[in-house]
C-alpha atoms as a PDB file:
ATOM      1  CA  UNK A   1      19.046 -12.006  20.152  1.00  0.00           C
ATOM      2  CA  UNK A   2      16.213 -12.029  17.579  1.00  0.00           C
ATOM      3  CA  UNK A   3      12.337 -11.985  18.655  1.00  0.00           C
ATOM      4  CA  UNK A   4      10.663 -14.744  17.074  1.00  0.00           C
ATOM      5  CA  UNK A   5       8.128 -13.618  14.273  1.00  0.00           C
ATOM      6  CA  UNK A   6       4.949 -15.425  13.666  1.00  0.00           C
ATOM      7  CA  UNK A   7       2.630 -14.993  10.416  1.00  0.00           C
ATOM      8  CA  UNK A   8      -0.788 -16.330  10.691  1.00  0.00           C
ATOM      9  CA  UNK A   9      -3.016 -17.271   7.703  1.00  0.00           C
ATOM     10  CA  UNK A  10      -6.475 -18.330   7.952  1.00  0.00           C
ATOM     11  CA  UNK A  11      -6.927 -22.254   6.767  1.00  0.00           C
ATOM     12  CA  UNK A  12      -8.595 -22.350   3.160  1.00  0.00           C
ATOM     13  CA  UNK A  13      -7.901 -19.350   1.638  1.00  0.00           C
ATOM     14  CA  UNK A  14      -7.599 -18.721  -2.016  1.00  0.00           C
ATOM     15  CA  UNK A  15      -3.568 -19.399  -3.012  1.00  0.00           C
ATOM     16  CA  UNK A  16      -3.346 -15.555  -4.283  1.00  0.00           C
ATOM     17  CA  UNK A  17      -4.618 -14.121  -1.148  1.00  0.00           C
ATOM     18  CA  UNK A  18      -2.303 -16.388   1.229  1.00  0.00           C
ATOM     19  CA  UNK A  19       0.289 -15.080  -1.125  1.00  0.00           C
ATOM     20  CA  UNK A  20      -0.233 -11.584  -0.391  1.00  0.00           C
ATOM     21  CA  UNK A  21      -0.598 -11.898   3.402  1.00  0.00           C
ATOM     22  CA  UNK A  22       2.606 -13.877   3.169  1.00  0.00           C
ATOM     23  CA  UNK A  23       4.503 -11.346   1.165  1.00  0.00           C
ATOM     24  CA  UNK A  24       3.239  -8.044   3.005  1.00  0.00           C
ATOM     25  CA  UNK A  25       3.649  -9.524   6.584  1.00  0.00           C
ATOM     26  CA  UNK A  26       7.141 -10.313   5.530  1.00  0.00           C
ATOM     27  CA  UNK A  27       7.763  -7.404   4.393  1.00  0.00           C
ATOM     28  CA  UNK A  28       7.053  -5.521   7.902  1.00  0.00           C
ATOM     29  CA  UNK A  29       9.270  -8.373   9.294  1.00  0.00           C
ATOM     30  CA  UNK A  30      11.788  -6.975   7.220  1.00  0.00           C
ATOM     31  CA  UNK A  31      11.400  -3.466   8.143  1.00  0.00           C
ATOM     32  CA  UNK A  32      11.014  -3.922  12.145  1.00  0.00           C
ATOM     33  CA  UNK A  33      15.040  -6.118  11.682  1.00  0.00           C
ATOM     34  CA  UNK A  34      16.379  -3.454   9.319  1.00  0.00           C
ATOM     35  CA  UNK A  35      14.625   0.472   9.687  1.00  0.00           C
ATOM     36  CA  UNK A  36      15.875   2.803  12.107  1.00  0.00           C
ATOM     37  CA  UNK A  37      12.918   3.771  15.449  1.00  0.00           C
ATOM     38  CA  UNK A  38      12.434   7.031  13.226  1.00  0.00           C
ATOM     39  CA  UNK A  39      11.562   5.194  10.042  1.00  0.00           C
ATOM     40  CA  UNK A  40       9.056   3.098  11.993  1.00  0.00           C
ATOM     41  CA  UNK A  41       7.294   5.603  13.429  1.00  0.00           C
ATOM     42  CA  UNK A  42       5.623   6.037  10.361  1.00  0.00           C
ATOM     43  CA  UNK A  43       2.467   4.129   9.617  1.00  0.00           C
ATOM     44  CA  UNK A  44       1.507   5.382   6.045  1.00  0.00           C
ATOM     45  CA  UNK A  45       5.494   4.402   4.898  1.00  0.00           C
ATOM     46  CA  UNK A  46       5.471   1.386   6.756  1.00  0.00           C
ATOM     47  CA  UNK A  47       2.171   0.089   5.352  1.00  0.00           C
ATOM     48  CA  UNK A  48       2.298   1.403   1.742  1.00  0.00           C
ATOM     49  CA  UNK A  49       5.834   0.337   1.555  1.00  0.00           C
ATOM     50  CA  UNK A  50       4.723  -3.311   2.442  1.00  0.00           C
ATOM     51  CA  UNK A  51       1.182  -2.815   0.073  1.00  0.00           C
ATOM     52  CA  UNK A  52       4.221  -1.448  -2.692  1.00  0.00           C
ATOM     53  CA  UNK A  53       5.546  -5.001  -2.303  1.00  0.00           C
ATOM     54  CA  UNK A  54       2.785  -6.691  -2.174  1.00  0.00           C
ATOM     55  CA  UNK A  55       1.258  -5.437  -5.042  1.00  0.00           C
ATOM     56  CA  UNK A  56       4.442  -5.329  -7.117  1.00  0.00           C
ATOM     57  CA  UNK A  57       5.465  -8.639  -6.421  1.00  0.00           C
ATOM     58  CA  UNK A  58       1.915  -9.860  -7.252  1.00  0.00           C
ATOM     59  CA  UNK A  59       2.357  -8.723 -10.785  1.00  0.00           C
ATOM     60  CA  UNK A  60       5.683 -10.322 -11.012  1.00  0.00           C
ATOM     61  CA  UNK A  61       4.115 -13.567  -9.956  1.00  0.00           C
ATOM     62  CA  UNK A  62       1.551 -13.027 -13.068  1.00  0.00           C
ATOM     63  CA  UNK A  63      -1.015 -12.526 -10.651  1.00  0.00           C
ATOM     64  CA  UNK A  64      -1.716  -9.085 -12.558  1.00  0.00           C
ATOM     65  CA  UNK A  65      -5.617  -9.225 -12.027  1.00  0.00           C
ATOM     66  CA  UNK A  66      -5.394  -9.496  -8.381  1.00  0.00           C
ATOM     67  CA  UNK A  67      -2.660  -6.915  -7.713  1.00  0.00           C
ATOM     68  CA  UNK A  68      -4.596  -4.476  -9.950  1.00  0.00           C
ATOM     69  CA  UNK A  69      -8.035  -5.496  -7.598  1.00  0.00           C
ATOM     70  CA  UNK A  70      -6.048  -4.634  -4.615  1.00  0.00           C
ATOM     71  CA  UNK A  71      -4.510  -1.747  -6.107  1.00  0.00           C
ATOM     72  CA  UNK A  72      -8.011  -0.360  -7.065  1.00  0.00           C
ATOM     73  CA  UNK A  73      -8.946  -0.770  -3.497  1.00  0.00           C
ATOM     74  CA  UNK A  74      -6.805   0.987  -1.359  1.00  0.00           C
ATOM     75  CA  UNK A  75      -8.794   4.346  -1.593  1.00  0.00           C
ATOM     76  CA  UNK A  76     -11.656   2.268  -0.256  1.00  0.00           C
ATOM     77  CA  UNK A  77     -10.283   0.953   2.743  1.00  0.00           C
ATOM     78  CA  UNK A  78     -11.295   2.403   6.188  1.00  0.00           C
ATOM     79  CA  UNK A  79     -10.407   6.031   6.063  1.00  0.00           C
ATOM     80  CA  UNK A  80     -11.144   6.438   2.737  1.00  0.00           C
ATOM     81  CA  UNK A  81      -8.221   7.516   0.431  1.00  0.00           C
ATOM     82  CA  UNK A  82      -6.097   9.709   3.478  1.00  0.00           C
ATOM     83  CA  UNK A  83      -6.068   5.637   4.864  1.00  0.00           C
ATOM     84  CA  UNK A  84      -2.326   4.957   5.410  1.00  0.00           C
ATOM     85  CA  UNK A  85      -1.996   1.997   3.334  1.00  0.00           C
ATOM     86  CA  UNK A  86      -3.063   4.277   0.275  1.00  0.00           C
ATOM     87  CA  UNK A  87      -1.046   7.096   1.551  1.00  0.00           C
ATOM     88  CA  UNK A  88       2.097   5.167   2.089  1.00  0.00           C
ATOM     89  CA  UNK A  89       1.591   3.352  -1.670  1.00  0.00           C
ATOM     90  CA  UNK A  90       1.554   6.350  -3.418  1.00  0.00           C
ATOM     91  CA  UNK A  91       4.457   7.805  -1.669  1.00  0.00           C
ATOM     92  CA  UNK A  92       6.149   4.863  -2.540  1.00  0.00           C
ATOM     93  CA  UNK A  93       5.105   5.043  -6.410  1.00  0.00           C
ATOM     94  CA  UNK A  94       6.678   8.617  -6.566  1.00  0.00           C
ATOM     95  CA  UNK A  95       9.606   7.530  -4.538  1.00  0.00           C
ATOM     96  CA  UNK A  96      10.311   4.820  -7.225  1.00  0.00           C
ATOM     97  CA  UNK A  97       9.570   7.238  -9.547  1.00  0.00           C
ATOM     98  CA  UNK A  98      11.674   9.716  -8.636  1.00  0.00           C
ATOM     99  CA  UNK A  99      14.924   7.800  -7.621  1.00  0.00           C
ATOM    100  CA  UNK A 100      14.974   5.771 -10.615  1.00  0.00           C
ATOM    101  CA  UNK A 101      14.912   2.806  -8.830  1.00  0.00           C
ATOM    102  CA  UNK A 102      12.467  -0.139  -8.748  1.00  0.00           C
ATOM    103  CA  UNK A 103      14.650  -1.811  -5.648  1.00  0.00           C
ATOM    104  CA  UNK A 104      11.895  -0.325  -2.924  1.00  0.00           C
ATOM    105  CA  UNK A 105      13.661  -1.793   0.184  1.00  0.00           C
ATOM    106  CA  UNK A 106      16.863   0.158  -0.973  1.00  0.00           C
ATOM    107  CA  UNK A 107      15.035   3.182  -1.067  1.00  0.00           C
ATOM    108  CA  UNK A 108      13.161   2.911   1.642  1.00  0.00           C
ATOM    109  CA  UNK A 109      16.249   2.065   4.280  1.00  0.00           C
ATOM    110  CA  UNK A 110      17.780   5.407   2.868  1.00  0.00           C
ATOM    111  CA  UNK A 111      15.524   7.629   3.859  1.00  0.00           C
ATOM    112  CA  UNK A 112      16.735  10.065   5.755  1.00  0.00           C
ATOM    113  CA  UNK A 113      15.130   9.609   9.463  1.00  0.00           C
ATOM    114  CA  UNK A 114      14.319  12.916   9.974  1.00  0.00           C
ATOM    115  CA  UNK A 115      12.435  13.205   6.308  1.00  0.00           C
ATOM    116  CA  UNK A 116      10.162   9.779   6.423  1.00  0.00           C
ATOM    117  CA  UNK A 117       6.830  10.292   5.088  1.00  0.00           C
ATOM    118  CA  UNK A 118       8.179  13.083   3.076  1.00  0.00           C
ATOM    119  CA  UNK A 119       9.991  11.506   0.040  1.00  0.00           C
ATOM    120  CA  UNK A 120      13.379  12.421   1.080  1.00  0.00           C
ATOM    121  CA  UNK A 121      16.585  10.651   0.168  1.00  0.00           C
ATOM    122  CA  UNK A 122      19.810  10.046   1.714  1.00  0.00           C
ATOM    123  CA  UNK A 123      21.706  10.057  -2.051  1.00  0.00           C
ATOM    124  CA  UNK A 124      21.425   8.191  -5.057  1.00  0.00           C
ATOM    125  CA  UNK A 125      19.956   5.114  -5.648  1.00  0.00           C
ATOM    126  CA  UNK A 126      20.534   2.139  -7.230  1.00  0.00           C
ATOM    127  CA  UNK A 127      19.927  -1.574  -7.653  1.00  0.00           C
ATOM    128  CA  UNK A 128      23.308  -2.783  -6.025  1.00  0.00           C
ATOM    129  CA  UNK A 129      21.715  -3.664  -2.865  1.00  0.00           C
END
């Protein structure tokens, strides 16, 4: 049966921010009902593919200024720019980049299980799913 998921958001935060809490803690919610134990083993994919949403659907929103704030911070977090959160988003820009392919949780449940972290595919992608 499924677990029940809670999201917490602090009380009296700016709309933006409780935006992007909302959309990257849903996005691991997706992941931990749809990713293989391999693919979550990794925390840099994990957390830059949810940061990739995040920011992406940010801009999408037209909340370009604040996506591009966060984007400019994730060498800055703790760990500097080997962080996973920075890591994982710029795997997950070349991934895009290289499959053609701006549907990210597509790409991301292809991966091959063995290759995570690495930029491998499992085939072509596209936008079908």
């Amino acid at each position: 049966s499924p677990r029940k998921v809670e999201i917490w958001v602090e009380r009296y935060v700016p709309e933006t921010y409780m935006m992007a809490v909302l959309i990257h803690e849903l996005t691991h919610s997706w992941q931990f009902a749809n990713l293989s134990d391999a693919q979550l083993s990794s925390d840099s994919m994990l957390e830059g593919h949810a940061k990739y949403v995040e920011i992406e659907t940010l801009r999408r929103l037209k909340e370009e200024r604040y996506a591009d704030y966060l984007e400019k911070m994730l060498p800055r977090l703790d760990g500097g720019p080997d962080n996973p959160y920075n890591v994982g988003y710029q795997k997950m820009q070349e991934l895009v980049k290289e499959h053609g392919s701006e549907n990210i949780f597509y790409i991301m449940k292809h991966l091959e299980t063995e290759n995570v972290g690495q930029g491998e595919s499992n085939g072509e992608h596209t936008n079908e799913e």
